[in-house]
N, C-alpha and C. Protein backbone atom coordinates (compact mmCIF):
# COMPACT_ATOMS: atom_id res chain seq x y z
N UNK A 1 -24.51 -22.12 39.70
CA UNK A 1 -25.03 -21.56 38.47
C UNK A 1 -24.67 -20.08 38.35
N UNK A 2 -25.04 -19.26 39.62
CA UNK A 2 -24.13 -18.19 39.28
C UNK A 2 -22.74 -17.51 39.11
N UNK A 3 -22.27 -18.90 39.62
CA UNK A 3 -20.55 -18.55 39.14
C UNK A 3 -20.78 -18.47 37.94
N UNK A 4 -20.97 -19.45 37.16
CA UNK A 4 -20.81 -19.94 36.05
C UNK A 4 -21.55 -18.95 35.32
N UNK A 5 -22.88 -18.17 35.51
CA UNK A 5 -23.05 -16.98 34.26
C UNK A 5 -21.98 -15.66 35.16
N UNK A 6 -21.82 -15.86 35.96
CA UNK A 6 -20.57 -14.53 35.75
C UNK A 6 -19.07 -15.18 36.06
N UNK A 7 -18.60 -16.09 35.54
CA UNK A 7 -17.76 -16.72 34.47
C UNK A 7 -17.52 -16.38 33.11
N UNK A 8 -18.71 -16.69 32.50
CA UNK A 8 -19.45 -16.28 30.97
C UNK A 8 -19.53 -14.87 30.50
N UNK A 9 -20.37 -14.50 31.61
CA UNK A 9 -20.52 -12.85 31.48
C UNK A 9 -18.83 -12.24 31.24
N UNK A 10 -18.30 -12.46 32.43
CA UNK A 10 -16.66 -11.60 32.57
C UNK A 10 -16.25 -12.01 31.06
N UNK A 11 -16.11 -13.68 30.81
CA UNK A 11 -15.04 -14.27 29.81
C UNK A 11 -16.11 -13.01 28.14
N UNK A 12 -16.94 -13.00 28.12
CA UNK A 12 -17.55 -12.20 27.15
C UNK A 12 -17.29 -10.73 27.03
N UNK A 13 -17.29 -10.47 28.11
CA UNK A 13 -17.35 -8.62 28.22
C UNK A 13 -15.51 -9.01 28.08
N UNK A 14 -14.34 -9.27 28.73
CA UNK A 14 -13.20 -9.40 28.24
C UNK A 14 -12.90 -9.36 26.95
N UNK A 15 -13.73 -10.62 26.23
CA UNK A 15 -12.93 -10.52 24.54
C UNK A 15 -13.58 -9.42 24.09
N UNK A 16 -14.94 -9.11 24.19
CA UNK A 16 -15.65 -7.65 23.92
C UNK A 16 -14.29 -6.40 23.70
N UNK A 17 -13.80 -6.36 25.06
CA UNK A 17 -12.94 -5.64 24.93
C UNK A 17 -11.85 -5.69 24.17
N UNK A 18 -11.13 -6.79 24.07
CA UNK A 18 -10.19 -7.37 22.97
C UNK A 18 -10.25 -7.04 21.55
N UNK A 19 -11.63 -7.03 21.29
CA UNK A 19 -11.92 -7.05 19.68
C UNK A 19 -11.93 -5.23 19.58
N UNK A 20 -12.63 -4.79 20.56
CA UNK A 20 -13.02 -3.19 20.47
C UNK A 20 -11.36 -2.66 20.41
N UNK A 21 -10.69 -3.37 21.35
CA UNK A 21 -9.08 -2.58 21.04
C UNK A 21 -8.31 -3.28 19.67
N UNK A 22 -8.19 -4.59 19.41
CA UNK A 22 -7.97 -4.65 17.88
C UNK A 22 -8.48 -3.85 16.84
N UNK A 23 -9.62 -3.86 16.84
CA UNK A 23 -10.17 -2.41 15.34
C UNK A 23 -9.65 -1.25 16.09
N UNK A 24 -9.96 -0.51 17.24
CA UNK A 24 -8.96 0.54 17.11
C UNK A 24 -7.94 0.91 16.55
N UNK A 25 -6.84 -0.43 17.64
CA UNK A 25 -5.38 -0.39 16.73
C UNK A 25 -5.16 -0.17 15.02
N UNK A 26 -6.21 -1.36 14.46
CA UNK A 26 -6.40 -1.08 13.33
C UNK A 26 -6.80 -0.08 12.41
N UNK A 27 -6.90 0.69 12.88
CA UNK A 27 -7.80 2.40 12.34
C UNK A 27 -6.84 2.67 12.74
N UNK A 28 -5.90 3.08 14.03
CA UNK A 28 -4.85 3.84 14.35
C UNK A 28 -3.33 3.25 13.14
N UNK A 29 -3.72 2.30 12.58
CA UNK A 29 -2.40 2.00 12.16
C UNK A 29 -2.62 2.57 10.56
N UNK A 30 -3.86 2.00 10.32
CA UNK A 30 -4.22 2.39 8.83
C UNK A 30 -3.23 1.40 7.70
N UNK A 31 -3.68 1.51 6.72
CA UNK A 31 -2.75 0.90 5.46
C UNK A 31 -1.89 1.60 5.06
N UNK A 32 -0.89 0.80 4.68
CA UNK A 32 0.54 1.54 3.95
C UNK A 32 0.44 2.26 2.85
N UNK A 33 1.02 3.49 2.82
CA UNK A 33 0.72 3.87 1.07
C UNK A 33 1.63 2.76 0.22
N UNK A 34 0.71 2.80 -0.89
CA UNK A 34 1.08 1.75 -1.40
C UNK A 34 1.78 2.99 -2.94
N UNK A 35 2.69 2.32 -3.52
CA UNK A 35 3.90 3.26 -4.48
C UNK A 35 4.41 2.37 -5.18
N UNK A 36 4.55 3.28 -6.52
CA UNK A 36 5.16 2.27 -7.39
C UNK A 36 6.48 3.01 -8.06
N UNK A 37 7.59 1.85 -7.71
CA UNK A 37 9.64 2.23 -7.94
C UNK A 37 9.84 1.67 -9.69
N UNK A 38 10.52 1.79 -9.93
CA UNK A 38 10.88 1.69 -11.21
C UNK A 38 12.60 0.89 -11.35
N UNK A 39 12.49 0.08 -12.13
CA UNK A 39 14.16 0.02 -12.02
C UNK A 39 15.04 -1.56 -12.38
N UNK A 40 16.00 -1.90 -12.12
CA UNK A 40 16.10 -3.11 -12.59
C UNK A 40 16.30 -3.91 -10.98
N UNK A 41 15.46 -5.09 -11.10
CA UNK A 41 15.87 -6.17 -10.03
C UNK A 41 17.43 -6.89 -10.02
N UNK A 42 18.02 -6.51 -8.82
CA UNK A 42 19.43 -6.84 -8.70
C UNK A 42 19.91 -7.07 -7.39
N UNK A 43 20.87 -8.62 -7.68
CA UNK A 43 21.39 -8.66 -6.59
C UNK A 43 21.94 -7.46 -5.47
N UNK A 44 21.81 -7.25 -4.44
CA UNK A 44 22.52 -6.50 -3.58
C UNK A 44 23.74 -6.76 -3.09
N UNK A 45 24.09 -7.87 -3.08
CA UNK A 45 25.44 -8.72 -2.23
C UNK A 45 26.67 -8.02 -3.10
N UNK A 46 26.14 -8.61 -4.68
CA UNK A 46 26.88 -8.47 -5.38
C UNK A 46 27.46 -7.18 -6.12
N UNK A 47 25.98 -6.58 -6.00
CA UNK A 47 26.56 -4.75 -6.88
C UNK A 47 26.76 -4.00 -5.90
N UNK A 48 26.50 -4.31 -4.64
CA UNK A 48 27.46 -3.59 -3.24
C UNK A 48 28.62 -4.29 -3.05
N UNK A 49 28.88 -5.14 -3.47
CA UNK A 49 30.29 -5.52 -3.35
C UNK A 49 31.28 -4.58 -3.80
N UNK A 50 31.18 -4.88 -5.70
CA UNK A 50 31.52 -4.39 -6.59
C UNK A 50 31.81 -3.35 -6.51
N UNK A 51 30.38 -2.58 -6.00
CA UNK A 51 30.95 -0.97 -6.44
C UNK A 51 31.98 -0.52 -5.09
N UNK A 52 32.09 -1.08 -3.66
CA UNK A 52 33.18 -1.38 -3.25
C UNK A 52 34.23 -0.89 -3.61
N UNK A 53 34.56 -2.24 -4.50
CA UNK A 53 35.89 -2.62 -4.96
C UNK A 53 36.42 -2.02 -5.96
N UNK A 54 35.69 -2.16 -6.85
CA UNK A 54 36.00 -1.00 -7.94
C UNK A 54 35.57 0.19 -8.26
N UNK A 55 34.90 0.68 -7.51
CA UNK A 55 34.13 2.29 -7.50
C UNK A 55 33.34 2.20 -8.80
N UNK A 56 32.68 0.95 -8.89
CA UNK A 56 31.68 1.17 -10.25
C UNK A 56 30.46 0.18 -9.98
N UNK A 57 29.78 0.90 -10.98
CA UNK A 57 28.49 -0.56 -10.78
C UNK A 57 27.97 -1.89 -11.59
N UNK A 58 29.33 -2.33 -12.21
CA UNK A 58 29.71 -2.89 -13.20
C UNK A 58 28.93 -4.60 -12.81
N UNK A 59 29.04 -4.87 -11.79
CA UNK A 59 28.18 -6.04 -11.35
C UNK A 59 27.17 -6.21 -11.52
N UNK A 60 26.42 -5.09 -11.80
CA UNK A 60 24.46 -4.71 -11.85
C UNK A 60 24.45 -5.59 -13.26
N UNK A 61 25.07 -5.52 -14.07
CA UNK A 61 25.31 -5.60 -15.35
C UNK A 61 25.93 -7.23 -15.91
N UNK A 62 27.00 -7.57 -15.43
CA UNK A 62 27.54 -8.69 -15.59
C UNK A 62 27.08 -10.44 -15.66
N UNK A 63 27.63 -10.39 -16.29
CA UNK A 63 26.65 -12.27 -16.89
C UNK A 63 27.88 -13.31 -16.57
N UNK A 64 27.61 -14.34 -15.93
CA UNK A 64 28.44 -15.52 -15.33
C UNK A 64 28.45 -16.54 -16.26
N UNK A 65 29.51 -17.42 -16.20
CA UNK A 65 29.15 -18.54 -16.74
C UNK A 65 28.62 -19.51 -15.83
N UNK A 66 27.50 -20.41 -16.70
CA UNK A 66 27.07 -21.34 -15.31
C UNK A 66 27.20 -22.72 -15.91
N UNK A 67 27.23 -23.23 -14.61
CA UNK A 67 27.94 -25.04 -14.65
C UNK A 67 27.47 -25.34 -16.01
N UNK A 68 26.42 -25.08 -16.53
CA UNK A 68 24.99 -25.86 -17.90
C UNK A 68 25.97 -25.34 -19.25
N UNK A 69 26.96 -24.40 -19.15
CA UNK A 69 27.79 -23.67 -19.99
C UNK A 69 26.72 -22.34 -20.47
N UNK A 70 25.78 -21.93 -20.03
CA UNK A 70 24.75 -21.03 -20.51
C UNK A 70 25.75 -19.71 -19.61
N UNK A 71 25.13 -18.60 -20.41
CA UNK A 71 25.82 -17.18 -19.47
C UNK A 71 24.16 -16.67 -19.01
N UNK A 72 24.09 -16.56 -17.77
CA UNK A 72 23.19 -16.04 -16.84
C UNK A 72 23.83 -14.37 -16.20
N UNK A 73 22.62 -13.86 -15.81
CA UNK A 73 23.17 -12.50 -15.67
C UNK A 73 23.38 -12.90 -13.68
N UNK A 74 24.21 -12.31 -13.02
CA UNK A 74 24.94 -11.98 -11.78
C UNK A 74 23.67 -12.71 -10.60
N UNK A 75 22.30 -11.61 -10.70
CA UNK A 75 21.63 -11.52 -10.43
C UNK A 75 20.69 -12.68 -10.23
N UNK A 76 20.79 -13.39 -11.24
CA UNK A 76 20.18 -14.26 -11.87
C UNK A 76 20.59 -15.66 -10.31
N UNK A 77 21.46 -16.04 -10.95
CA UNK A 77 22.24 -16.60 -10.15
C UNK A 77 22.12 -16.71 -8.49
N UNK A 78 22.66 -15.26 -8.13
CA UNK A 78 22.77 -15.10 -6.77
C UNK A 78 20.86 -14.92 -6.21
N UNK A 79 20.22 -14.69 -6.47
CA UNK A 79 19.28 -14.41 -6.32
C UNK A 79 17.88 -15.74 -5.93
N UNK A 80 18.66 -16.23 -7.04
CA UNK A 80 18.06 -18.21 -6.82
C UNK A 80 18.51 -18.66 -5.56
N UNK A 81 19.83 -18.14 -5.68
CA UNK A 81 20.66 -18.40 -3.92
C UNK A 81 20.81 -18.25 -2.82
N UNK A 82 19.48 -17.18 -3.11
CA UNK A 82 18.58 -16.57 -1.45
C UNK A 82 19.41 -15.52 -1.32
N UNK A 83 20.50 -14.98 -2.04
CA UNK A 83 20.95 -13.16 -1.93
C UNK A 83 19.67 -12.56 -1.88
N UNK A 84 19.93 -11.16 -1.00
CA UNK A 84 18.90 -10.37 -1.05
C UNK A 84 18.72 -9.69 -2.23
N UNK A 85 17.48 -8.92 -2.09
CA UNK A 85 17.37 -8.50 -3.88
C UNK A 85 16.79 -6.52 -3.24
N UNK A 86 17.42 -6.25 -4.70
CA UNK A 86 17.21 -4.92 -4.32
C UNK A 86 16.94 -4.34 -5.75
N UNK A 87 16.63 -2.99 -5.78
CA UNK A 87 16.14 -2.15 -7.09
C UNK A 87 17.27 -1.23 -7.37
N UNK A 88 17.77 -1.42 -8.65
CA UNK A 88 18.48 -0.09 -8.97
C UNK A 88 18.24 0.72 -10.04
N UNK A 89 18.30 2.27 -9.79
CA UNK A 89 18.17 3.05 -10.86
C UNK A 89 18.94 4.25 -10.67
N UNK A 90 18.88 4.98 -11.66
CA UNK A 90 19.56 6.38 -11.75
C UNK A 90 20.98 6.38 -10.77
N UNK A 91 21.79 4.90 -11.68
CA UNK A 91 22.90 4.58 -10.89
C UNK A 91 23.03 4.55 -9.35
N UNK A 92 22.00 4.23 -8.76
CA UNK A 92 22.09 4.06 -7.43
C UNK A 92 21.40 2.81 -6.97
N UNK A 93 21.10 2.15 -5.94
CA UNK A 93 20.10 1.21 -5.34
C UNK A 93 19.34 1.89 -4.82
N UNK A 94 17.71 1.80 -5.13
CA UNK A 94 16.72 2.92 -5.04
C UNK A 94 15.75 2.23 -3.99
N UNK A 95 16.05 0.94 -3.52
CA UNK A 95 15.07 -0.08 -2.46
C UNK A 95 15.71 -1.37 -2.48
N UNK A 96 15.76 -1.63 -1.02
CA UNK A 96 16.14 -2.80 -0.44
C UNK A 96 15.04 -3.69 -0.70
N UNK A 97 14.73 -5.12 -1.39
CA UNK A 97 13.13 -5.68 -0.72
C UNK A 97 13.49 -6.30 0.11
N UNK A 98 12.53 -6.45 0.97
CA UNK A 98 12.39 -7.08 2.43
C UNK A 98 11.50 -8.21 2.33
N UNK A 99 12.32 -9.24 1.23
CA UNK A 99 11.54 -10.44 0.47
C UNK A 99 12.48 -11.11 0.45
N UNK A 100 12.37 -12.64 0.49
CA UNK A 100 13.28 -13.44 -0.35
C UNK A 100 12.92 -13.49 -1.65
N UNK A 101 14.07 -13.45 -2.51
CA UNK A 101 14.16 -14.02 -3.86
C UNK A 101 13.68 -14.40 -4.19
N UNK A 102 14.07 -16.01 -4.06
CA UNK A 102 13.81 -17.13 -4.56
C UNK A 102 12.39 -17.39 -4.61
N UNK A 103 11.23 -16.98 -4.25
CA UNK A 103 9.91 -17.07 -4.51
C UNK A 103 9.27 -16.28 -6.14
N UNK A 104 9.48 -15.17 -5.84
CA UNK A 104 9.03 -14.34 -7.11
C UNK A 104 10.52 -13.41 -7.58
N UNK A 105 11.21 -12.91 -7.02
CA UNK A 105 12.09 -11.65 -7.36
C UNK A 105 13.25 -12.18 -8.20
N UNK A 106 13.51 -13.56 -8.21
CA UNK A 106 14.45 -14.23 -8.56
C UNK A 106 13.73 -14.30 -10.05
N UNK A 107 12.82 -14.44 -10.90
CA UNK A 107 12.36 -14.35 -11.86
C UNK A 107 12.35 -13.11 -12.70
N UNK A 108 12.53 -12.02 -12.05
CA UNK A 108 12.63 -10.85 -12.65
C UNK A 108 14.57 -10.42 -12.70
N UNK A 109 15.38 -11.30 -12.25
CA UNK A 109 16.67 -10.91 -12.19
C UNK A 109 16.95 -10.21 -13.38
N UNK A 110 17.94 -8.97 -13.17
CA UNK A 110 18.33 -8.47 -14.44
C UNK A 110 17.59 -7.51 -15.31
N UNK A 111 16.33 -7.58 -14.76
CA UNK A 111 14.78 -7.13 -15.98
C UNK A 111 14.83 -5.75 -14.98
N UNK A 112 14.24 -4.73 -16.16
CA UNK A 112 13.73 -3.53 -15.75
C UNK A 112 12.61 -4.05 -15.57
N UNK A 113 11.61 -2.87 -14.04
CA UNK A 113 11.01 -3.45 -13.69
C UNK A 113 9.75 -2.58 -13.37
N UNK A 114 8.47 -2.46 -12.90
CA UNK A 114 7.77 -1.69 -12.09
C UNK A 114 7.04 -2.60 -10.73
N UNK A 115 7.42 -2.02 -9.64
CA UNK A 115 7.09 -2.77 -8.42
C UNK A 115 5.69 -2.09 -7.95
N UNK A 116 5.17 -2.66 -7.47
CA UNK A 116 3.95 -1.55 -6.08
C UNK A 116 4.69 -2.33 -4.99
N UNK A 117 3.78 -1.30 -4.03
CA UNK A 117 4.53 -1.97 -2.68
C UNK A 117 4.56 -0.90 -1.98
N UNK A 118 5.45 -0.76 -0.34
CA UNK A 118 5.19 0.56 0.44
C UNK A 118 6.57 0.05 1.21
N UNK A 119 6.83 1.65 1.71
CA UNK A 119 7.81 1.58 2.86
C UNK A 119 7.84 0.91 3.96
N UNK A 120 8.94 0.43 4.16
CA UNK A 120 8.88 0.08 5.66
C UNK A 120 9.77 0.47 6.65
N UNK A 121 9.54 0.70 8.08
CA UNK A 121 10.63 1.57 8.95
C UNK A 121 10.93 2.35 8.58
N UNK A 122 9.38 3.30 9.24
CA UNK A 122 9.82 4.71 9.01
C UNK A 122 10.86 5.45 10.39
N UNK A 123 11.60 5.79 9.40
CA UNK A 123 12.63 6.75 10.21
C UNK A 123 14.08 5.78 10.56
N UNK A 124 14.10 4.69 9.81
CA UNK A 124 15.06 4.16 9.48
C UNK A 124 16.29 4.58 8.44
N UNK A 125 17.38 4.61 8.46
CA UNK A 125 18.59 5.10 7.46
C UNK A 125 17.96 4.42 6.44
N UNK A 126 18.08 2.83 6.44
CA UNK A 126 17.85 2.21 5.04
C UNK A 126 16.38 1.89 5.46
N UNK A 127 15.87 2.36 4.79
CA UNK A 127 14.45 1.75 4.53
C UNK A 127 14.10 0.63 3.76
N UNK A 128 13.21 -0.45 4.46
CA UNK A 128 12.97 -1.74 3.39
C UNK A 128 11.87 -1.40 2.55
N UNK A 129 11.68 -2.44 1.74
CA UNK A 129 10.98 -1.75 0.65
C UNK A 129 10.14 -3.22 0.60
N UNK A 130 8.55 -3.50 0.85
CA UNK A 130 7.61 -4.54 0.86
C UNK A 130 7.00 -4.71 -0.76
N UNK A 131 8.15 -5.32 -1.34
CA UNK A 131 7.62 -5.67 -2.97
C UNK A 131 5.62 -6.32 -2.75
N UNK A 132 4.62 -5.84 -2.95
CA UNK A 132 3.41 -7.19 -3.58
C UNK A 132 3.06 -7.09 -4.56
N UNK A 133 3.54 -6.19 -5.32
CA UNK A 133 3.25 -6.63 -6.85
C UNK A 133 4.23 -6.10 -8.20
N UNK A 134 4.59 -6.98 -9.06
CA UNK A 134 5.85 -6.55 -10.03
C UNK A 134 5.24 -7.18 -11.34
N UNK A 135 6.33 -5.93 -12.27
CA UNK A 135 6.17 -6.71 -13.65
C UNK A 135 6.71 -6.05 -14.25
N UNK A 136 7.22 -6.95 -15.62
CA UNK A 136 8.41 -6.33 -15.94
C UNK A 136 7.62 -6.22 -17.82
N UNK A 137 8.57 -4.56 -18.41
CA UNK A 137 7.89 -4.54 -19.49
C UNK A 137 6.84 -4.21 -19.96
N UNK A 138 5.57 -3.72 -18.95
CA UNK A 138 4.55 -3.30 -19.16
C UNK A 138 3.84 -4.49 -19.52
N UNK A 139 4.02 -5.36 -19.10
CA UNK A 139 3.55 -6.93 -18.86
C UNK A 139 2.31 -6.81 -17.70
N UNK A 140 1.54 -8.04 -17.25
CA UNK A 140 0.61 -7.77 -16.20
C UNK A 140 1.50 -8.10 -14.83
N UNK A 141 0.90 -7.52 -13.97
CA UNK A 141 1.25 -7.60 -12.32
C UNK A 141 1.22 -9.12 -12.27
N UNK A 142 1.96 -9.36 -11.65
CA UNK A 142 2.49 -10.99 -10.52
C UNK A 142 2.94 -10.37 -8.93
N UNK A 143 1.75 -11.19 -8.45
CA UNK A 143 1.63 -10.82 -6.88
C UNK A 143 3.18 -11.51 -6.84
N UNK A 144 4.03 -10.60 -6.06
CA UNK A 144 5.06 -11.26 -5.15
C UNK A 144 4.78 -11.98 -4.17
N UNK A 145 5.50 -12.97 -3.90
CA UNK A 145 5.26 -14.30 -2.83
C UNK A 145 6.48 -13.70 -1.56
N UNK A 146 5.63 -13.02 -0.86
CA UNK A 146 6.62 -12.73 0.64
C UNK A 146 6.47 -13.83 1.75
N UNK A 147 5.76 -14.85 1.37
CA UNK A 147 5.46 -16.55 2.49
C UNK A 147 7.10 -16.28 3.20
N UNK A 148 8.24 -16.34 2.36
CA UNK A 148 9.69 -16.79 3.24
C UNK A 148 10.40 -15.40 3.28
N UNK A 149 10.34 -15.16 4.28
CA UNK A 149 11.37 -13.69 4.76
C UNK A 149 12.91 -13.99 4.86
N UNK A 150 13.59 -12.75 4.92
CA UNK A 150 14.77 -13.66 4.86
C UNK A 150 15.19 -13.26 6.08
């Protein structure tokens, strides 16, 4: 019997400790500032290709024809196709998201946009950018679906 309450006892005072260092961590880590980017949702594959190849950003822009005979914009397209998706403005790519597409970002292809969301990897060259909430137009917020990473 007294193994067994100091069995109990130890296995208690242990997770005790467990939980007391989880909320620490948690206070030490704190929440992300959360910020809101501006800009149009766009393939990355494709308008880093582009501007590449032709020293322009002419891809951000461009509409495909698709199998249905409909013209879809670049974005549109590649984006359904699990390309990564990124923000561009003031002629540059202003955030990587660190999302798949094809859940929510693939719906905004092409559209100027306003994101919330926060940095990620700090002290990284490229910083990712954690889309959770977008909308395009001064429309209402749609939580982004980050369930599938890429």
């Amino acid at each position: 019997m007294k193994n067994t309450n100091y069995a109990l006892v130890t296995t208690f005072v242990f997770l005790l400790l467990i939980s007391f260092a989880a909320v620490d961590l948690q206070a030490q880590m704190g929440q992300p500032e959360m910020i809101t980017l501006s800009g149009r949702v766009i393939d990355l594959t494709c308008a880093s290709k582009g501007n590449a190849m032709m020293n322009n950003w002419r891809n951000v822009e461009d509409n495909h024809m698709m199998p249905t005979g409909e013209m879809k914009s670049c974005a549109t397209m590649c984006l359904k196709g699990g390309q990564p998706a990124a923000l561009f403005s003031g002629g540059e790519i202003t955030a990587v998201f660190s999302c798949n597409p094809q859940a929510t970002l693939s719906n905004y292809a092409a559209q100027s946009v306003e994101v919330q969301g926060h940095w990620a990897g700090a002290g990284a060259a490229v910083k990712p950018f954690v889309p959770m909430k977008i909308r395009a137009g001064g429309g209402s917020w749609e939580d982004v679906n980050c369930a599938t990473m890429h």
